[in-house]
C-alpha atoms as a PDB file:
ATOM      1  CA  UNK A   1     113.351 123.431 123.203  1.00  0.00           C
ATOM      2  CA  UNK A   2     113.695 124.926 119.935  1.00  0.00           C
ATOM      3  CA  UNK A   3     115.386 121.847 118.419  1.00  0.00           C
ATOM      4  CA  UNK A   4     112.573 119.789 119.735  1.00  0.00           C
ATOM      5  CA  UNK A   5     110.022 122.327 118.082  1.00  0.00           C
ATOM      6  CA  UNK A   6     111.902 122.115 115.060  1.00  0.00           C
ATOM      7  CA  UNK A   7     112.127 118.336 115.139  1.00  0.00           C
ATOM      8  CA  UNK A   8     108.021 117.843 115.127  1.00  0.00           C
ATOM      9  CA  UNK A   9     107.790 120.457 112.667  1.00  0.00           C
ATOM     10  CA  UNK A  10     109.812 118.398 110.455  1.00  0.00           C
ATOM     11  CA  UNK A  11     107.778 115.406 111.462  1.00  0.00           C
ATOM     12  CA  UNK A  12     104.408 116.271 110.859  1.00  0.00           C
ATOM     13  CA  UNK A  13     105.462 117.580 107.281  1.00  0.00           C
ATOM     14  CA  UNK A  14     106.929 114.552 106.643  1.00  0.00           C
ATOM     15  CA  UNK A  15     103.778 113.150 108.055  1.00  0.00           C
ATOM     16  CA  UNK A  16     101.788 115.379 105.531  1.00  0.00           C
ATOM     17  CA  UNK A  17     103.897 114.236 102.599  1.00  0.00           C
ATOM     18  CA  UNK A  18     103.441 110.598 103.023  1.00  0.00           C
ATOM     19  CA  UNK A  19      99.909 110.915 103.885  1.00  0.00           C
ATOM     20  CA  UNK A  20      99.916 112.917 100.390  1.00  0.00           C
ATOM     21  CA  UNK A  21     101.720 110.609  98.603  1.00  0.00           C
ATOM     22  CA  UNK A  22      99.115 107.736 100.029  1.00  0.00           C
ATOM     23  CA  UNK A  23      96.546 109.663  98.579  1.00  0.00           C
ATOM     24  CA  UNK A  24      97.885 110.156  95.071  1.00  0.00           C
ATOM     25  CA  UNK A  25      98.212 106.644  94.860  1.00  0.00           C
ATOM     26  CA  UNK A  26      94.453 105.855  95.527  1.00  0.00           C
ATOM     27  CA  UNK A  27      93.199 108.772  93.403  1.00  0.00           C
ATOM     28  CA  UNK A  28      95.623 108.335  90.207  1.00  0.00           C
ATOM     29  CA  UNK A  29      95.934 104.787  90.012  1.00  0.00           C
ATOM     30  CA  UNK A  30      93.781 102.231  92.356  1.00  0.00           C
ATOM     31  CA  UNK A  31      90.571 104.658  91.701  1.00  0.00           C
ATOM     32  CA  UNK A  32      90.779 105.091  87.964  1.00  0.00           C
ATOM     33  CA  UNK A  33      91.296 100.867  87.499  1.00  0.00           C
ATOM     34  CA  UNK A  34      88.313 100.209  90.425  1.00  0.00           C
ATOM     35  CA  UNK A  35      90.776  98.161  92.414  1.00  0.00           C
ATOM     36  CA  UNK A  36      90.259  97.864  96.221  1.00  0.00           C
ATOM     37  CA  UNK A  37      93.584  96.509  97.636  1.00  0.00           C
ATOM     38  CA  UNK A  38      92.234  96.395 101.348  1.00  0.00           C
ATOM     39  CA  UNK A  39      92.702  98.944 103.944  1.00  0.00           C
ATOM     40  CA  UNK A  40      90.404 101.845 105.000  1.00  0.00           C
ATOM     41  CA  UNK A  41      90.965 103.490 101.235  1.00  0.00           C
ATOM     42  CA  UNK A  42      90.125  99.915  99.514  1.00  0.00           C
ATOM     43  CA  UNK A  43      86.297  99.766 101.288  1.00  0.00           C
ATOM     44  CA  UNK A  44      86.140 103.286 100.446  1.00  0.00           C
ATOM     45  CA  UNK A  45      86.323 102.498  96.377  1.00  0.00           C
ATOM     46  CA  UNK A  46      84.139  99.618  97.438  1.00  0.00           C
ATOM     47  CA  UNK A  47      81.433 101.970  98.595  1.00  0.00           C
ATOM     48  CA  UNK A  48      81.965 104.252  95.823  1.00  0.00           C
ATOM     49  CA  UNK A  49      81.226 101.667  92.920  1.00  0.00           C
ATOM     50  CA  UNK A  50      78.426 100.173  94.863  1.00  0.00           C
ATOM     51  CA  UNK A  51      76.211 102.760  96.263  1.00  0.00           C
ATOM     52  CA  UNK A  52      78.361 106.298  95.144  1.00  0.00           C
ATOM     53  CA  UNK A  53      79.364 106.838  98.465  1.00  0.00           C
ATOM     54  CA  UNK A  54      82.025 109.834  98.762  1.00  0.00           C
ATOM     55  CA  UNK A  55      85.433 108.122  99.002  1.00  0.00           C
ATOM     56  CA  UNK A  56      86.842 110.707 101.121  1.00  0.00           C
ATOM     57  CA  UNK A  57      83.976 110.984 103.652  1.00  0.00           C
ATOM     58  CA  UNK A  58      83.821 107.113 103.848  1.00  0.00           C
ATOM     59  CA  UNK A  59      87.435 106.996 104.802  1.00  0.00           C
ATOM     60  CA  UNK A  60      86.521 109.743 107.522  1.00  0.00           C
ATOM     61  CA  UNK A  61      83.964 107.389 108.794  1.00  0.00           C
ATOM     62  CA  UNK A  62      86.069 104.285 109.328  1.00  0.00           C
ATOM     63  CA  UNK A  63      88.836 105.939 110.318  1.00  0.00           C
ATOM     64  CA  UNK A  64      87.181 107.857 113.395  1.00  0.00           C
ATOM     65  CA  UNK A  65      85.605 104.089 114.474  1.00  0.00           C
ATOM     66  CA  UNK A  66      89.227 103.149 114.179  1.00  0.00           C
ATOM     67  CA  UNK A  67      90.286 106.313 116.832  1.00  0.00           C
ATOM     68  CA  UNK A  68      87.350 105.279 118.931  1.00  0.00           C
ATOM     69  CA  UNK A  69      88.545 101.810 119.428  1.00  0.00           C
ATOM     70  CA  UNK A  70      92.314 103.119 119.845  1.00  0.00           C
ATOM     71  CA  UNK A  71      91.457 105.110 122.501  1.00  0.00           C
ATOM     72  CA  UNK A  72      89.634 102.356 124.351  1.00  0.00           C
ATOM     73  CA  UNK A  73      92.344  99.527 123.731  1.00  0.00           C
ATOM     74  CA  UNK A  74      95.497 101.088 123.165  1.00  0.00           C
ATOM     75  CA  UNK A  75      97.488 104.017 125.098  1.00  0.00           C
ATOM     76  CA  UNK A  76      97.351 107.434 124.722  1.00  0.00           C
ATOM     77  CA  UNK A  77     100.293 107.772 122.460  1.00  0.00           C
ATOM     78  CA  UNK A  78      99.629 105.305 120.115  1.00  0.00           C
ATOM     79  CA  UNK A  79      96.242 106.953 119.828  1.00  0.00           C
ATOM     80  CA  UNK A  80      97.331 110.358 119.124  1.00  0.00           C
ATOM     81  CA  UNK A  81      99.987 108.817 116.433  1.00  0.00           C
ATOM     82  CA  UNK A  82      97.177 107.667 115.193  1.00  0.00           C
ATOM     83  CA  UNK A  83      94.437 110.413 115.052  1.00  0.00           C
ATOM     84  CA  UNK A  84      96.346 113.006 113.066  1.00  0.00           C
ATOM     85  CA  UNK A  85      96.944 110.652 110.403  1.00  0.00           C
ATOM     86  CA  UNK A  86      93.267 109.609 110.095  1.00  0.00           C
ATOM     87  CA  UNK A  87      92.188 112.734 109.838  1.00  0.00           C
ATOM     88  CA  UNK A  88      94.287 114.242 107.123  1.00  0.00           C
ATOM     89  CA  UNK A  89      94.492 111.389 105.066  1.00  0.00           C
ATOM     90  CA  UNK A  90      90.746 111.764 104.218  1.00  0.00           C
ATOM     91  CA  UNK A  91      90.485 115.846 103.542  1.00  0.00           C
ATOM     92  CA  UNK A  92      93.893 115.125 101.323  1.00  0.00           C
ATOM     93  CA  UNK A  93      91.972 112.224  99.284  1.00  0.00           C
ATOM     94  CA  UNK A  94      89.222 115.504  99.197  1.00  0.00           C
ATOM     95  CA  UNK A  95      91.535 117.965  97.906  1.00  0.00           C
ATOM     96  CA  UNK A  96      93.663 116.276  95.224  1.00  0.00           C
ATOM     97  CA  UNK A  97      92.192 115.892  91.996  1.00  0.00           C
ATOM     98  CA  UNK A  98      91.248 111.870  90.974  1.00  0.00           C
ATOM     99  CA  UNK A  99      91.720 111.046  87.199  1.00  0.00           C
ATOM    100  CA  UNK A 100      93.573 108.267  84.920  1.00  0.00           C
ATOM    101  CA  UNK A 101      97.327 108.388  83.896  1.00  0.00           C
ATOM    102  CA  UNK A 102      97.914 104.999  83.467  1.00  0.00           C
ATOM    103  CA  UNK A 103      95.115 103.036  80.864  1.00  0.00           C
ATOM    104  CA  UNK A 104      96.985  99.635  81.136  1.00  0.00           C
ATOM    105  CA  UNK A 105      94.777  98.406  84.801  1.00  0.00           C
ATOM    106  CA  UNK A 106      97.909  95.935  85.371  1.00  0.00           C
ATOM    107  CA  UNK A 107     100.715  98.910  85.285  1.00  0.00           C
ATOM    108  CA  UNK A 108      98.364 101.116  87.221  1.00  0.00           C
ATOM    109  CA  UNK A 109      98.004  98.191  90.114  1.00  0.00           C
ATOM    110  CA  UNK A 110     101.862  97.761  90.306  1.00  0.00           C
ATOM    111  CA  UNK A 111     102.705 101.514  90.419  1.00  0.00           C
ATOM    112  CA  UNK A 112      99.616 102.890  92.418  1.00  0.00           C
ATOM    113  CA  UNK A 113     101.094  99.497  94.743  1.00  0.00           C
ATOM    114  CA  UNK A 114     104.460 100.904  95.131  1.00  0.00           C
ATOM    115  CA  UNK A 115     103.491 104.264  95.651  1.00  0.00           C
ATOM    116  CA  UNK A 116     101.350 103.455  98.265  1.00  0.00           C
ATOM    117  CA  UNK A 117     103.908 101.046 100.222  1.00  0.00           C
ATOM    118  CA  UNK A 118     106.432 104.431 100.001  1.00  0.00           C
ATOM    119  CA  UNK A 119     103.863 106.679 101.523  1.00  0.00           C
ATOM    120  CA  UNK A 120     103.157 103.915 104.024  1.00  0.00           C
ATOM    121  CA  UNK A 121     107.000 103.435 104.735  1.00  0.00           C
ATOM    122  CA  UNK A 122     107.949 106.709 105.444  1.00  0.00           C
ATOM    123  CA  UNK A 123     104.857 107.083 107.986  1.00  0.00           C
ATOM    124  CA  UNK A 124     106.198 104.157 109.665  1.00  0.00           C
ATOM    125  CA  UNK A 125     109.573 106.139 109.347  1.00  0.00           C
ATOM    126  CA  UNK A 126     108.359 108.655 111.822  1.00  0.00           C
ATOM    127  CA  UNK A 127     106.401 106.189 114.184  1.00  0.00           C
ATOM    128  CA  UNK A 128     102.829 107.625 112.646  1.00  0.00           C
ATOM    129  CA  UNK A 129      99.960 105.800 110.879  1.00  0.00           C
ATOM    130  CA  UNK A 130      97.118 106.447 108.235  1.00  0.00           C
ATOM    131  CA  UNK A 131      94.845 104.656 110.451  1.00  0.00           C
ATOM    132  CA  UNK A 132      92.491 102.601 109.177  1.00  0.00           C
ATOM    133  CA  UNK A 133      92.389  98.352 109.240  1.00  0.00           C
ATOM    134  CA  UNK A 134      96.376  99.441 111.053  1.00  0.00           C
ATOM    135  CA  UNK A 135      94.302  99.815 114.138  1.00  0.00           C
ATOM    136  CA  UNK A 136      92.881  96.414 114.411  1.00  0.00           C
ATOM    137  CA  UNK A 137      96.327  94.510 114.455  1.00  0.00           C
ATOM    138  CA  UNK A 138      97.851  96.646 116.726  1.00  0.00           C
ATOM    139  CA  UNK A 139      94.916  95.695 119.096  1.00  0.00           C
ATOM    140  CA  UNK A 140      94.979  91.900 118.379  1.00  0.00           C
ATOM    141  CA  UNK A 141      98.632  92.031 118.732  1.00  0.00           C
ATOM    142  CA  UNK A 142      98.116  93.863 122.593  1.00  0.00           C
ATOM    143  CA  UNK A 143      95.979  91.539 123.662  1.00  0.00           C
ATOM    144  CA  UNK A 144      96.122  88.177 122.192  1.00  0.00           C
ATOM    145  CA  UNK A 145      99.962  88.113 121.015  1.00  0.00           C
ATOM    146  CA  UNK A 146      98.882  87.486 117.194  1.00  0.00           C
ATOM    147  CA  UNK A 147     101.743  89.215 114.899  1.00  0.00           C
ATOM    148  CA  UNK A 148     100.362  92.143 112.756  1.00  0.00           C
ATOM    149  CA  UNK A 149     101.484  91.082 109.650  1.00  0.00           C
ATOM    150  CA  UNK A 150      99.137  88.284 109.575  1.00  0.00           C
ATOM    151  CA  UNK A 151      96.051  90.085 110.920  1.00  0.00           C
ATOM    152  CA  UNK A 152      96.395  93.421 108.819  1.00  0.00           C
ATOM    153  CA  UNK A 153      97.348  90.915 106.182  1.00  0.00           C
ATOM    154  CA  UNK A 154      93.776  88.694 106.574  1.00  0.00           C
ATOM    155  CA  UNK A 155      91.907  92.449 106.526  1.00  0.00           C
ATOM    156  CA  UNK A 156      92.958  93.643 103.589  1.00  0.00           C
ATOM    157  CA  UNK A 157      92.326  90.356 101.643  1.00  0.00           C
ATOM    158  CA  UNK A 158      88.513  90.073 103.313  1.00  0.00           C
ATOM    159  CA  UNK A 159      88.164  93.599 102.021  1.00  0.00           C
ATOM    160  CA  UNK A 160      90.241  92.794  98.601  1.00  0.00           C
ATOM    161  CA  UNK A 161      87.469  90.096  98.046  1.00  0.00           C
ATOM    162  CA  UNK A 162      84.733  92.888  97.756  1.00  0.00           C
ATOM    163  CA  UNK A 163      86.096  93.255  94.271  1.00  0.00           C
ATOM    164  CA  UNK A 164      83.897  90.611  93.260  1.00  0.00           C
ATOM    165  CA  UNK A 165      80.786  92.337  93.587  1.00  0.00           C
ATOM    166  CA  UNK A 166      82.021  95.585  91.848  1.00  0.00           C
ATOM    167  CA  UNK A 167      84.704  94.420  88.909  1.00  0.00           C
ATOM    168  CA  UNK A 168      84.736  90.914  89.200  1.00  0.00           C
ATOM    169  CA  UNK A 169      87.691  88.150  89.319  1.00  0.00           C
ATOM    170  CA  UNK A 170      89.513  90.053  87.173  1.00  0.00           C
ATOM    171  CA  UNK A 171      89.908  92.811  89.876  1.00  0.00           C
ATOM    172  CA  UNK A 172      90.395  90.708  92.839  1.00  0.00           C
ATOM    173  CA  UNK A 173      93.449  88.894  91.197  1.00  0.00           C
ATOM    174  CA  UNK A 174      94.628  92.307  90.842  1.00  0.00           C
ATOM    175  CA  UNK A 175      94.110  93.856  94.328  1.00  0.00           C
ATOM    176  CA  UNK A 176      95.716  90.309  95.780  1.00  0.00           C
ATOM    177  CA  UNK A 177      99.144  91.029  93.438  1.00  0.00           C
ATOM    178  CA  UNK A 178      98.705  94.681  94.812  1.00  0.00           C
ATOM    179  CA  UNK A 179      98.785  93.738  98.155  1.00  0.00           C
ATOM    180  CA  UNK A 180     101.828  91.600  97.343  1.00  0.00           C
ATOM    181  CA  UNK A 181     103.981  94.494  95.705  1.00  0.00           C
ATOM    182  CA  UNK A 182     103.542  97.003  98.633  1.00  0.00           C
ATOM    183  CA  UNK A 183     104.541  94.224 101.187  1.00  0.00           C
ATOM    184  CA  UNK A 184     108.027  93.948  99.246  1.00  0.00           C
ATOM    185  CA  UNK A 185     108.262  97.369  98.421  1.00  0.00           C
ATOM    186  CA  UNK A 186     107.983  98.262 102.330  1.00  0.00           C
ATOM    187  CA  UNK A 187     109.927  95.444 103.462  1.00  0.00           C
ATOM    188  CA  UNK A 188     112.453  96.560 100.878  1.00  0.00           C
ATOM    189  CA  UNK A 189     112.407 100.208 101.976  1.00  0.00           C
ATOM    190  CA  UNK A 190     112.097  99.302 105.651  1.00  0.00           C
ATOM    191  CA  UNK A 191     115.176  97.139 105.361  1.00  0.00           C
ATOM    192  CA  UNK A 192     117.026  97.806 101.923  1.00  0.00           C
ATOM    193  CA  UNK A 193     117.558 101.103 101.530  1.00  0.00           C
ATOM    194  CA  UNK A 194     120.931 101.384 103.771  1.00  0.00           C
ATOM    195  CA  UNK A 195     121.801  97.899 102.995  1.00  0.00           C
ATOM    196  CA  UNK A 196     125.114  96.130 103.258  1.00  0.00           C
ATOM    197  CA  UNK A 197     127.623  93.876 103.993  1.00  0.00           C
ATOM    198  CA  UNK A 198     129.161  92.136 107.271  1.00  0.00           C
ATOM    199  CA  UNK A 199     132.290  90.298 106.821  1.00  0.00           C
ATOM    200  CA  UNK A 200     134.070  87.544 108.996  1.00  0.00           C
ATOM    201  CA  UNK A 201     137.860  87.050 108.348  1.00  0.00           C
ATOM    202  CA  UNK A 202     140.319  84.852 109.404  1.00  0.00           C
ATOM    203  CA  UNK A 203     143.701  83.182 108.476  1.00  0.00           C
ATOM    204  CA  UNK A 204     145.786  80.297 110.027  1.00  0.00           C
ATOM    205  CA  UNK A 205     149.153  82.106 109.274  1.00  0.00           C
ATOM    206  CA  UNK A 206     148.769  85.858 107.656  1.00  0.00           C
ATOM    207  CA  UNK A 207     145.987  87.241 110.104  1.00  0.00           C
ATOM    208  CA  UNK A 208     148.697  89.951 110.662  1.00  0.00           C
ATOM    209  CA  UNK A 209     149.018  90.585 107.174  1.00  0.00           C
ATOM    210  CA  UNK A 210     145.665  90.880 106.897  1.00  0.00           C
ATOM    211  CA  UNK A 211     145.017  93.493 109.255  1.00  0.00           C
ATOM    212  CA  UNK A 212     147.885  95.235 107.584  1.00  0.00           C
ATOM    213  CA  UNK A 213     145.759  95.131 104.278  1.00  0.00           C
ATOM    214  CA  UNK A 214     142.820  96.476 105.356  1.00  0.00           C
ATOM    215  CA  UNK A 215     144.433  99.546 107.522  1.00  0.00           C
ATOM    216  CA  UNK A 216     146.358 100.424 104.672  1.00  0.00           C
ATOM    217  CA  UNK A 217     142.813 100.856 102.609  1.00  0.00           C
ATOM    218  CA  UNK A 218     141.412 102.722 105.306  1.00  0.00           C
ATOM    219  CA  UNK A 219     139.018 100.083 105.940  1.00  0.00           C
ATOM    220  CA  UNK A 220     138.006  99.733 110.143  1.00  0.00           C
ATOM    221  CA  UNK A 221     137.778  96.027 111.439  1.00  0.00           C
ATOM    222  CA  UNK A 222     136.899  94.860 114.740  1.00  0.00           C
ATOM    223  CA  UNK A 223     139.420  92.213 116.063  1.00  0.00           C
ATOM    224  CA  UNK A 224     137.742  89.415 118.328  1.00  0.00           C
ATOM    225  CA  UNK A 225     139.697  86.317 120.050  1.00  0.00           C
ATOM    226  CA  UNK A 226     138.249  83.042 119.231  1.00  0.00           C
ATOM    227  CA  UNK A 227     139.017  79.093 120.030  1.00  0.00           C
ATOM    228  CA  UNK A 228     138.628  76.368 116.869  1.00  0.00           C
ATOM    229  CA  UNK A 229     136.209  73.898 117.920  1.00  0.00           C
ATOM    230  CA  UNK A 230     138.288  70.840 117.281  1.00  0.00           C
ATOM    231  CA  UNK A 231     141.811  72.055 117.609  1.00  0.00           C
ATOM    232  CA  UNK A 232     141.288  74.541 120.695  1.00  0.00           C
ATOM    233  CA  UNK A 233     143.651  76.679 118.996  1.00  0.00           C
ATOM    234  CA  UNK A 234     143.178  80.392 119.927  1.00  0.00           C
ATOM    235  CA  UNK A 235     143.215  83.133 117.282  1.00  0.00           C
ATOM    236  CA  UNK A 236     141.578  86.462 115.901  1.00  0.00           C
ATOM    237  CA  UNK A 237     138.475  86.730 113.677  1.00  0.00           C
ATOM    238  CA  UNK A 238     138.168  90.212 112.103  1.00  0.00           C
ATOM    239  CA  UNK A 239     134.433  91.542 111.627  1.00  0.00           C
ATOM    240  CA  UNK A 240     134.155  93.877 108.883  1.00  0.00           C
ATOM    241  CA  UNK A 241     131.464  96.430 107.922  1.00  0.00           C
ATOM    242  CA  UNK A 242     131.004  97.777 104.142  1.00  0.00           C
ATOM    243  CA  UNK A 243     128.672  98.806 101.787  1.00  0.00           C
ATOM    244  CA  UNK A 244     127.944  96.643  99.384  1.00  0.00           C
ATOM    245  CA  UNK A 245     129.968  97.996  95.881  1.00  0.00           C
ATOM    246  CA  UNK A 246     132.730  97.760  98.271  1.00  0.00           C
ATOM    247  CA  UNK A 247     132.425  94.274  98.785  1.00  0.00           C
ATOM    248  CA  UNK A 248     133.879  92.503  95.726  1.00  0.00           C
ATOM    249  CA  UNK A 249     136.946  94.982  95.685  1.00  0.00           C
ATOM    250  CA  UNK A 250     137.908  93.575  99.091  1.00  0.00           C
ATOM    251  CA  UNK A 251     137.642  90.050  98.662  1.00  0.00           C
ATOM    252  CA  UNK A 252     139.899  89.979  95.462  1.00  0.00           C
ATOM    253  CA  UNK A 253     142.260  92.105  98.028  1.00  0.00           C
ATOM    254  CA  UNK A 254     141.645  89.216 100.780  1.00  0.00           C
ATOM    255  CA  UNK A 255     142.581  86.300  98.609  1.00  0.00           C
ATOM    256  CA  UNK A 256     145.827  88.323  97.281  1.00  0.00           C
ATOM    257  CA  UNK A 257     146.775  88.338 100.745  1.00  0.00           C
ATOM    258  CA  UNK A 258     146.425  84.961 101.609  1.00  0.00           C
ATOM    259  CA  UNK A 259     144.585  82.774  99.271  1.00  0.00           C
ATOM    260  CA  UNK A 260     143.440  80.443 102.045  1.00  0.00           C
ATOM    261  CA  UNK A 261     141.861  83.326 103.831  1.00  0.00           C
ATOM    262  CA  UNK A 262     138.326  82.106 105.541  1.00  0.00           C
ATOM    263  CA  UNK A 263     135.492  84.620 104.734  1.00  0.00           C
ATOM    264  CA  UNK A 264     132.094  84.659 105.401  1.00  0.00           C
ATOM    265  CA  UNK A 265     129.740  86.916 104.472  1.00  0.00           C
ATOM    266  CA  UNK A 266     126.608  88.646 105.898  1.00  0.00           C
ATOM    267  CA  UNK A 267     123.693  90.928 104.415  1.00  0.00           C
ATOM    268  CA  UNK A 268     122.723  93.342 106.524  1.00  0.00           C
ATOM    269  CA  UNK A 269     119.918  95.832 106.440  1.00  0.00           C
ATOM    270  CA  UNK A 270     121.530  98.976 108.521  1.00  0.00           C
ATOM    271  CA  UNK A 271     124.635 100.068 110.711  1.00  0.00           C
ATOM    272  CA  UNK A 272     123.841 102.941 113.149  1.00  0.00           C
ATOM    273  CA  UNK A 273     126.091 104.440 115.074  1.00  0.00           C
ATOM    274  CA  UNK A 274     130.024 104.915 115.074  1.00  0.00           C
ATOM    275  CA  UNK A 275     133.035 102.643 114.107  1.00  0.00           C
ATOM    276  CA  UNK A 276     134.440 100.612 116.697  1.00  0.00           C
ATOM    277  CA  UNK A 277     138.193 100.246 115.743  1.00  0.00           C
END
């Protein structure tokens, strides 16, 4: 029990943190250049530069709509994930301070971007959400099978587009390349972080030799019996799991062992769990 305590202490602060972190990137960078890149926090600057609307209090506003229809179309969980997020994020875009670092509007997109796709990433992390136009896709994705990419993607250009009534062309061309860097910085941090490589060995006369090689570097392989497709020759494939700066290291050791040695290789984004030897 105390572990599990423990455990949700951790993540809620980590909760906190990336919620913070969300918020430092609308109030130091997207704020100070009056770019809306989408999302709950983009019509909130929208509101702000048309009619002086309190950012924070706007983001209150559509985010409780956004619990209201979670907690008619989704299940309780999801709703709960959901509510805590929604309602710090807005007193945290209250509390910390909003001026410029950055005068270049350009730079400030492209860092305010990534800084926002690494609070985002670690909610995601912990299974929680900001809220916001996330609630919408998760709906249409219940219900009508569309992928969430796509929908969240289509919200957060409709909003983007409200940059032409506030800044003009010039800002919508920016919120559209902002909304580009956070989806590869979270698809990069979602996937890239613990990347590395898969390997598929085998030899038509030193596949002994070759398992030799790679127990004497300490490196684990899994051995699996296969059957050539045109031959019907059995023999062993060896799958092997490294990280990446290990990679080039072992094929030049491969090839010393037999020259003729058939690799293939693999990019992979993670590797849980033990080794199976």
């Amino acid at each position: 029990m105390k572990l599990l305590q423990k455990f949700q202490v951790v993540r809620y602060l980590t909760i906190v943190i990336a919620l913070e972190i969300v918020a430092v990137s609308i109030n130091f960078f997207y704020v100070p250049a009056k770019v809306a890149a989408g999302g709950a926090t983009g019509f909130a600057i929208l509101m702000y530069e048309l009619a002086g609307f309190d950012r924070a209090i706007t983001v209150l506003v559509v985010n409780l709509l956004m619990i209201i229809l979670a907690a008619i179309f989704l299940d309780r969980g999801t709703t709960a994930r959901i509510t805590f997020g929604s309602l710090v994020l807005p007193i945290l875009l209250k509390v910390t301070p909003s001026f410029q670092i950055l005068t270049d509007r350009t730079f400030a997109v492209l860092v305010g971007g990534t800084i926002f796709a690494l609070g985002v990433a670690m909610l995601y992390r912990v299974d929680a959400s900001s809220g916001g136009t996330a609630v919408p896709p998760m709906i249409l994705k219940k219900y009508f099978r569309i992928a969430p990419a796509l929908s969240l993607l289509i919200i957060d250009t409709v909003v983007s587009f409200g940059n032409l009534l506030t800044e003009g062309l010039g800002a919508l061309i920016l919120a559209l390349f902002s909304l580009i860097i956070t989806a590869a910085v979270m698809n990069y941090i979602e996937t890239g972080l613990d990347r590395r490589k898969m390997i598929y060995i085998t030899s038509n006369t030193r596949i002994e030799d070759v398992k030799v090689y790679l127990t004497e570097n300490e490196t684990s392989y899994t051995a699996m019996g296969v059957r050539g497709g045109y031959t019907g020759d059995a023999r062993e494939i060896l799958m092997v799991i490294l990280d990446n700066h290990e990679y080039n290291h072992l094929v030049r050791g491969l090839h010393a062992v037999d020259p003729q040695a058939f690799i293939i290789a693999y990019d992979i984004s993670e590797a849980h769990g033990g080794t199976f030897v």
